[in-house]
C-alpha atoms as a PDB file:
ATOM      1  CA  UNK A   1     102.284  61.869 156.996  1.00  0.00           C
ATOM      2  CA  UNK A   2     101.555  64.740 154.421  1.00  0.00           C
ATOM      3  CA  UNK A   3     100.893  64.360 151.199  1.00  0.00           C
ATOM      4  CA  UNK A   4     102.205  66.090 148.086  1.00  0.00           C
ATOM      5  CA  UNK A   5      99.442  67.280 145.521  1.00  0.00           C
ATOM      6  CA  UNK A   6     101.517  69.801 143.532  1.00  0.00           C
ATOM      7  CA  UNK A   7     102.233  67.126 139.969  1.00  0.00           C
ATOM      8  CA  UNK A   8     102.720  70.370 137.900  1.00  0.00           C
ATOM      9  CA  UNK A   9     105.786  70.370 135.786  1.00  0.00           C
ATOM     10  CA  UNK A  10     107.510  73.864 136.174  1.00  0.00           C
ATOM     11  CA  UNK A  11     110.991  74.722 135.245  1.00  0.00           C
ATOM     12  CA  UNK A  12     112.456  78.510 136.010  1.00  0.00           C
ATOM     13  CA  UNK A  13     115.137  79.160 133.130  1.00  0.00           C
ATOM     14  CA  UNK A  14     117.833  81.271 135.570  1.00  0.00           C
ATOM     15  CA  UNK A  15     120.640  80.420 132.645  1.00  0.00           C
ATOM     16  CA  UNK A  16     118.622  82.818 130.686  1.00  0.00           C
ATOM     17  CA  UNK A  17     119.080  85.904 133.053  1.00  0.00           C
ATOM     18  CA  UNK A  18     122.156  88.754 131.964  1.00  0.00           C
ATOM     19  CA  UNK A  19     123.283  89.324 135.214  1.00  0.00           C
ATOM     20  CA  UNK A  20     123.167  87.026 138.674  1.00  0.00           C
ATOM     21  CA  UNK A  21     124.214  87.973 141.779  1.00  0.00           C
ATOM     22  CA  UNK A  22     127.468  86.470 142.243  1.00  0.00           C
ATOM     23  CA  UNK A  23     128.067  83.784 144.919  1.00  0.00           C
ATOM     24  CA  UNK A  24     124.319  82.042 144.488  1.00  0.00           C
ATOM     25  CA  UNK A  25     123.219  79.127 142.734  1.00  0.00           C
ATOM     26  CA  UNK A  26     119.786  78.005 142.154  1.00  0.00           C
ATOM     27  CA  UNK A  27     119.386  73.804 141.970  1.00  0.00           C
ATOM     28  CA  UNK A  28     117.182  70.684 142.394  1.00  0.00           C
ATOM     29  CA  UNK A  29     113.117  71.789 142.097  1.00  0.00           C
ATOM     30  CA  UNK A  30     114.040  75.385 142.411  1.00  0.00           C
ATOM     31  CA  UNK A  31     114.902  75.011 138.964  1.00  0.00           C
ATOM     32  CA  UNK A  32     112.921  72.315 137.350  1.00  0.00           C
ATOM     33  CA  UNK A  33     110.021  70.554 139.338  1.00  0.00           C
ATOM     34  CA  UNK A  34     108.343  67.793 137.648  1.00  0.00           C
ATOM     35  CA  UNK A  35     105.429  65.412 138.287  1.00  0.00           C
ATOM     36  CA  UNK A  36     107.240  63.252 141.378  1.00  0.00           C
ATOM     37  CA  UNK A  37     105.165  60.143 140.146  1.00  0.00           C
ATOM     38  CA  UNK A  38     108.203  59.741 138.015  1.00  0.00           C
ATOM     39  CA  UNK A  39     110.937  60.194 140.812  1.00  0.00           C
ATOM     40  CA  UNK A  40     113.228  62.976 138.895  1.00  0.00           C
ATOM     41  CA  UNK A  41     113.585  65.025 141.792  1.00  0.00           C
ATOM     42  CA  UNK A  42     116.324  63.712 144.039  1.00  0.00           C
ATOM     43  CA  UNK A  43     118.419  62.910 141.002  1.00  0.00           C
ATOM     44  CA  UNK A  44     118.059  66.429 138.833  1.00  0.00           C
ATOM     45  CA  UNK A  45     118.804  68.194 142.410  1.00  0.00           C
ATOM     46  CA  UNK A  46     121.784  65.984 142.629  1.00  0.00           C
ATOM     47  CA  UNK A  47     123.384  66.379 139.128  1.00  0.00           C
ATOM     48  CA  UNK A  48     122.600  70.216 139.725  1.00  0.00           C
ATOM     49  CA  UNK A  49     124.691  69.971 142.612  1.00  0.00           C
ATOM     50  CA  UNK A  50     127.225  67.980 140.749  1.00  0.00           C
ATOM     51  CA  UNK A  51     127.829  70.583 137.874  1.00  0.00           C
ATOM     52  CA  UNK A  52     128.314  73.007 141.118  1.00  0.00           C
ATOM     53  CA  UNK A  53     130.941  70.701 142.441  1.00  0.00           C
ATOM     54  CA  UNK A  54     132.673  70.491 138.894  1.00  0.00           C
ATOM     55  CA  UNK A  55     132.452  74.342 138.242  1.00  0.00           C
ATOM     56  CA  UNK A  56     133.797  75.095 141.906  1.00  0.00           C
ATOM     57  CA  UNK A  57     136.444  72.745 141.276  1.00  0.00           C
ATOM     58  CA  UNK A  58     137.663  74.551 137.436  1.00  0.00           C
ATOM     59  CA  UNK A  59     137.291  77.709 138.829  1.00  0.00           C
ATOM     60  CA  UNK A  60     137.410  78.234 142.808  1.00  0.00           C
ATOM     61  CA  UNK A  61     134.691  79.904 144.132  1.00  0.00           C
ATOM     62  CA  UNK A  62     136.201  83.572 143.887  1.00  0.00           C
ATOM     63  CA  UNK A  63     135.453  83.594 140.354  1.00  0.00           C
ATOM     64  CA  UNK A  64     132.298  86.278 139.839  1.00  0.00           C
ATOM     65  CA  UNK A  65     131.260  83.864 136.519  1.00  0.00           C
ATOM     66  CA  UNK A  66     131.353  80.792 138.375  1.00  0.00           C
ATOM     67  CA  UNK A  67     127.719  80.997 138.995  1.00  0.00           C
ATOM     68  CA  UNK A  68     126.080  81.806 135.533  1.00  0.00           C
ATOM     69  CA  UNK A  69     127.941  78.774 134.032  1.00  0.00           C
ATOM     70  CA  UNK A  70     126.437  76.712 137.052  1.00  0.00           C
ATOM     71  CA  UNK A  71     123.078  78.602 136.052  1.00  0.00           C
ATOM     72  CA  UNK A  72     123.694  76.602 132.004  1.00  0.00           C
ATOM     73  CA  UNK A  73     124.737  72.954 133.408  1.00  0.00           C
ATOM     74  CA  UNK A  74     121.569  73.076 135.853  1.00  0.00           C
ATOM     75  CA  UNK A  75     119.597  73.500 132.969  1.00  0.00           C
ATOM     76  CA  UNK A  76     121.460  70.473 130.994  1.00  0.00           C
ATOM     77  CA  UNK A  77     121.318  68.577 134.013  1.00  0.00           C
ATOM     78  CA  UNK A  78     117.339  68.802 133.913  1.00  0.00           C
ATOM     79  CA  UNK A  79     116.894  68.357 129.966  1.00  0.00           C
ATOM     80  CA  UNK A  80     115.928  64.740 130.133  1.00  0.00           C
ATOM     81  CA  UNK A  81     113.768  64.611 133.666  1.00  0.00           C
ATOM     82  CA  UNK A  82     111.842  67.868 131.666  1.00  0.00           C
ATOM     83  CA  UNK A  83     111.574  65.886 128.733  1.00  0.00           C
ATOM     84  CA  UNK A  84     110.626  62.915 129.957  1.00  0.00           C
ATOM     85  CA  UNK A  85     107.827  64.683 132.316  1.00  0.00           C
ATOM     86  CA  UNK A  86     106.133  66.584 129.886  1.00  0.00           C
ATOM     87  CA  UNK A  87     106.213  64.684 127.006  1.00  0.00           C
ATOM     88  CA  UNK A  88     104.597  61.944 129.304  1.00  0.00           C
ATOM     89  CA  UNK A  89     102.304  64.352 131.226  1.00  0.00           C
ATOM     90  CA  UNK A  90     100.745  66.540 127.829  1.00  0.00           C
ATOM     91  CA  UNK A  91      99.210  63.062 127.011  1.00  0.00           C
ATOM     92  CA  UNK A  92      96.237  63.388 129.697  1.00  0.00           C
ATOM     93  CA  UNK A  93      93.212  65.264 128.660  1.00  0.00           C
ATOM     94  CA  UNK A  94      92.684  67.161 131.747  1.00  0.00           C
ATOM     95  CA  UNK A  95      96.768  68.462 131.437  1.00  0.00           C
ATOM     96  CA  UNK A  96      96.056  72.887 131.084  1.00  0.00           C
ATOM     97  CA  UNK A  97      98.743  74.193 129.133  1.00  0.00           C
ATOM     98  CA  UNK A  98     100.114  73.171 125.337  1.00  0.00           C
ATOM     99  CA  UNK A  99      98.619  70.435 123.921  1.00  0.00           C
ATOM    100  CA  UNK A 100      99.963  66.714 122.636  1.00  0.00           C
ATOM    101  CA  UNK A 101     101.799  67.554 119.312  1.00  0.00           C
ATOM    102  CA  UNK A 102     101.895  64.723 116.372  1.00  0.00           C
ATOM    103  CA  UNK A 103     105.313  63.977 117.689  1.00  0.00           C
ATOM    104  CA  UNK A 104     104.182  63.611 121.065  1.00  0.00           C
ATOM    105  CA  UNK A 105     101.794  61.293 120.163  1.00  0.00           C
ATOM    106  CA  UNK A 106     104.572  59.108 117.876  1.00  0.00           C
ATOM    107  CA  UNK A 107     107.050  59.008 120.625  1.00  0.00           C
ATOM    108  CA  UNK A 108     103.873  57.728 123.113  1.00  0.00           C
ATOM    109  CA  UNK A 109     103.360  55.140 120.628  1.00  0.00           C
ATOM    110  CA  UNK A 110     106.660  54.258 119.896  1.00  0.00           C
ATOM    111  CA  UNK A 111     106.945  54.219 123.898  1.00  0.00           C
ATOM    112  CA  UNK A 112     104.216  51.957 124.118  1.00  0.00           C
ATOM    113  CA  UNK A 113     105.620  49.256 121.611  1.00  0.00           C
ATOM    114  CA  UNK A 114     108.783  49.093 123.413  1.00  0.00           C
ATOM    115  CA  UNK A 115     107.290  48.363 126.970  1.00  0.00           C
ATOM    116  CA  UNK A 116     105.507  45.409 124.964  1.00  0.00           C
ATOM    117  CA  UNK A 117     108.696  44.204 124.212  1.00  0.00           C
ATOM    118  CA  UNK A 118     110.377  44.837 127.454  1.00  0.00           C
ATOM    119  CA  UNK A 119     107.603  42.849 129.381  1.00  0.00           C
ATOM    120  CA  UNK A 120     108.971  40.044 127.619  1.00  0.00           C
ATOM    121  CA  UNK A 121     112.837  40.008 129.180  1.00  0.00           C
ATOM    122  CA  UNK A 122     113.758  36.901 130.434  1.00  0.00           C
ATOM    123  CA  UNK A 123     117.050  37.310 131.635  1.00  0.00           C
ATOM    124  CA  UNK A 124     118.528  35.594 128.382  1.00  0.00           C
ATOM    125  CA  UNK A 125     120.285  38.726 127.031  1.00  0.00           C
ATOM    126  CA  UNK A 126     117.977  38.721 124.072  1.00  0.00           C
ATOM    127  CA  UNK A 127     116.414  41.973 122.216  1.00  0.00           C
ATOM    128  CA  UNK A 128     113.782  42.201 124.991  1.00  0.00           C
ATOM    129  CA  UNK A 129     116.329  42.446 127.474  1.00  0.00           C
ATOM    130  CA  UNK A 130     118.207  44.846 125.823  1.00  0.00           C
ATOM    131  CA  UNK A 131     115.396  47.336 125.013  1.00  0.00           C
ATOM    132  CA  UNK A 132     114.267  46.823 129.296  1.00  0.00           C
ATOM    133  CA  UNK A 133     117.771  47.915 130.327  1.00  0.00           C
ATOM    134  CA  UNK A 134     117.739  50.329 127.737  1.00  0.00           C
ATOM    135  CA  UNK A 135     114.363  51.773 129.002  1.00  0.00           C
ATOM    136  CA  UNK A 136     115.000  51.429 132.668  1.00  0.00           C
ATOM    137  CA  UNK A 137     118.720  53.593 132.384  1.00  0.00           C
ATOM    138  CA  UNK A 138     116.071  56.464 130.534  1.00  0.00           C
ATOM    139  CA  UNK A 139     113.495  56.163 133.496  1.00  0.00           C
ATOM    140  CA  UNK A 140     116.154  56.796 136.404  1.00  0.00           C
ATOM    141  CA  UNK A 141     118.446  59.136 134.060  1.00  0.00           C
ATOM    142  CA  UNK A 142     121.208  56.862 133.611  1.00  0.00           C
ATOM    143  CA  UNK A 143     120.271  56.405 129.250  1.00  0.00           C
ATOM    144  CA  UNK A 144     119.600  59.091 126.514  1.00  0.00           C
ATOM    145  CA  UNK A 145     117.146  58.791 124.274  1.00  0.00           C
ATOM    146  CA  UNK A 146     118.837  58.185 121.420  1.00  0.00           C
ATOM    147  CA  UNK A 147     120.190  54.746 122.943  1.00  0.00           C
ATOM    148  CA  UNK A 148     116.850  53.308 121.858  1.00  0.00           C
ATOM    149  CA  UNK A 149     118.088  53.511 118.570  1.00  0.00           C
ATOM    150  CA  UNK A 150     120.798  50.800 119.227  1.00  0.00           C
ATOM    151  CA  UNK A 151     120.620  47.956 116.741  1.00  0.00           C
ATOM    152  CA  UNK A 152     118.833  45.460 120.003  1.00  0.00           C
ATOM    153  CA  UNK A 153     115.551  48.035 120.072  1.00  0.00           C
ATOM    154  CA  UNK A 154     115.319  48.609 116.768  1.00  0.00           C
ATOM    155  CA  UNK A 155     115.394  44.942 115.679  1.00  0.00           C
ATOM    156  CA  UNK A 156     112.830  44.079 118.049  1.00  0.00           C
ATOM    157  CA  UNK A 157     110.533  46.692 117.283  1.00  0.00           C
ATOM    158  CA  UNK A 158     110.908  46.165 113.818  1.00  0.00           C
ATOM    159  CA  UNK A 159     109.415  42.527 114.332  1.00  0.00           C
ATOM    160  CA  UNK A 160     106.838  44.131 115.705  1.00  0.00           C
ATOM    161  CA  UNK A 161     106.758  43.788 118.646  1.00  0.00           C
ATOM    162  CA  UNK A 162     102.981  45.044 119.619  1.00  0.00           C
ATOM    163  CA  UNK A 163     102.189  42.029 117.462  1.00  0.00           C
ATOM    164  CA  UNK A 164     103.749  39.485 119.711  1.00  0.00           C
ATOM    165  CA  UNK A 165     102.051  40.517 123.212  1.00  0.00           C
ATOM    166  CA  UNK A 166      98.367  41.628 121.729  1.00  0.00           C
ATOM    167  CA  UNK A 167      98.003  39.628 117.774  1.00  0.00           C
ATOM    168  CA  UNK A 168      96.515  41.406 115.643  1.00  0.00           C
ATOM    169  CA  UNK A 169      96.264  44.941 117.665  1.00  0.00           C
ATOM    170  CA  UNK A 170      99.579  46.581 116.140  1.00  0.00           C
ATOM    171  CA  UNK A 171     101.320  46.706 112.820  1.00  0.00           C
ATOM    172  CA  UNK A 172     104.852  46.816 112.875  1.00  0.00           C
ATOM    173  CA  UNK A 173     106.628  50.073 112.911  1.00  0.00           C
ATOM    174  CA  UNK A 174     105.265  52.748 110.475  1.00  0.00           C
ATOM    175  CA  UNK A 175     108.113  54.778 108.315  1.00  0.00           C
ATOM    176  CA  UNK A 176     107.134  57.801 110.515  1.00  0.00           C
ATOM    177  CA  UNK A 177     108.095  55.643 113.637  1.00  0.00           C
ATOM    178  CA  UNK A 178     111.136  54.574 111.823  1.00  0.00           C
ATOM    179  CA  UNK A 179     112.349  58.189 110.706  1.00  0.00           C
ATOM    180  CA  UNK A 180     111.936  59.098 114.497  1.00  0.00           C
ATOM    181  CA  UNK A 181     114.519  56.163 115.273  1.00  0.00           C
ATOM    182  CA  UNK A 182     116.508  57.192 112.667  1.00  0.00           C
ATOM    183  CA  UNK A 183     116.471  60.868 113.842  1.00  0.00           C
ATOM    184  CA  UNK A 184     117.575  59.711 117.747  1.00  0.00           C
ATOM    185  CA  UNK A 185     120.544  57.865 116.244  1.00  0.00           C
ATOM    186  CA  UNK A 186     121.488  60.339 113.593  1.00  0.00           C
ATOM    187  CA  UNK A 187     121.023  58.154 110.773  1.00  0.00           C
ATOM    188  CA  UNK A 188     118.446  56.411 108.485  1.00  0.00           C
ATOM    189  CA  UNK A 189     117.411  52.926 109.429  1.00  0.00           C
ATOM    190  CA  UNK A 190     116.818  49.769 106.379  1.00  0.00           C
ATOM    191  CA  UNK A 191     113.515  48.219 107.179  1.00  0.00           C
ATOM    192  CA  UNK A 192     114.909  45.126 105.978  1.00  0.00           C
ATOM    193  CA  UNK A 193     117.127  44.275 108.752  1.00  0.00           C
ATOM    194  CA  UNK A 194     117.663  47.319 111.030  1.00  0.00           C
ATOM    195  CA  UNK A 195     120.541  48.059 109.519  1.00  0.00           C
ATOM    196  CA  UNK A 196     122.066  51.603 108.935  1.00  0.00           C
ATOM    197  CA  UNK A 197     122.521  52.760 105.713  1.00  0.00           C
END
């Protein structure tokens, strides 16, 4: 058994090239690599191979332009595994490269506060359930980010949810944290109730 050392996030942007030899197509870590503690890689590499499939089946594979559009939907494909990654990964001090941003930092926080109210699904179908399915579809790929703004999350966060796993340690969500929901779901959110307005 070998074992893997190389947790560097590195995507290659091919979709940005003018010309590409016709008949290749770059996919999986040849395109984006990131940290494998998070377990991206098999499913990037296989929703690269899937907007392959779909272009080869639009166009046929005689078609010179089949491969730069393949080249664009690679790069879609890995949008939320690169996201994910790095906006995890640029947390840790010892990480070379940019640095944690104040929105990093809010969406680590805002992170945090819903695994405190995930931990406490119960199988019920309550808000804590909701926001654990919501965050397990994002971990394997399956969510989008802006499903955390569904009515469930935000009413449980709203409660504060940090509150109810450690008293005392959180206050509930700040207006920044709110305009960040807001933002994901394309709309303000009332503090009142969780309401869109």
């Amino acid at each position: 058994m070998r074992r893997y050392g190389n947790t560097a996030d590195r995507r290659r942007r091919y979709d940005r090239l003018r010309r590409w030899p016709a008949g290749f197509a770059v996919v999986g870590d040849a395109v984006a690599h990131t940290n494998p503690a998070y377990g991206h890689g098999l499913s990037v590499a296989a929703a690269g191979v899937l907007a392959l499939a779909r272009a080869l089946e639009r166009r046929g594979a005689d078609d010179g332009r089949v491969t730069a559009g393949v080249q664009r939907a690679v790069h879609r494909a890995t949008r939320a595994a690169w996201s994910l990654a790095t906006g995890q990964d640029v947390l840790y001090p010892d990480v070379a490269g940019a640095r944690p941003t104040r929105g990093d930092r809010a969406r680590a926080r805002l992170g945090a506060r819903l695994q405190a109210v995930a931990v406490r699904a119960n199988g019920t179908g309550g808000d804590a359930d909701a926001v654990l399915g919501t965050l397990v579809r994002l971990g394997t790929l399956e969510g989008r980010p802006a499903d955390l703004a569904r009515p469930a999350a935000v009413r449980a966060l709203l409660r504060g949810p940090s509150a109810a796993v450690l008293p005392g340690r959180e206050p509930p969500l700040t207006e920044g944290e709110l305009a960040l929901l807001g933002a994901a779901a394309g709309r303000p959110y009332d503090r009142a109730g969780g309401r869109t307005v």
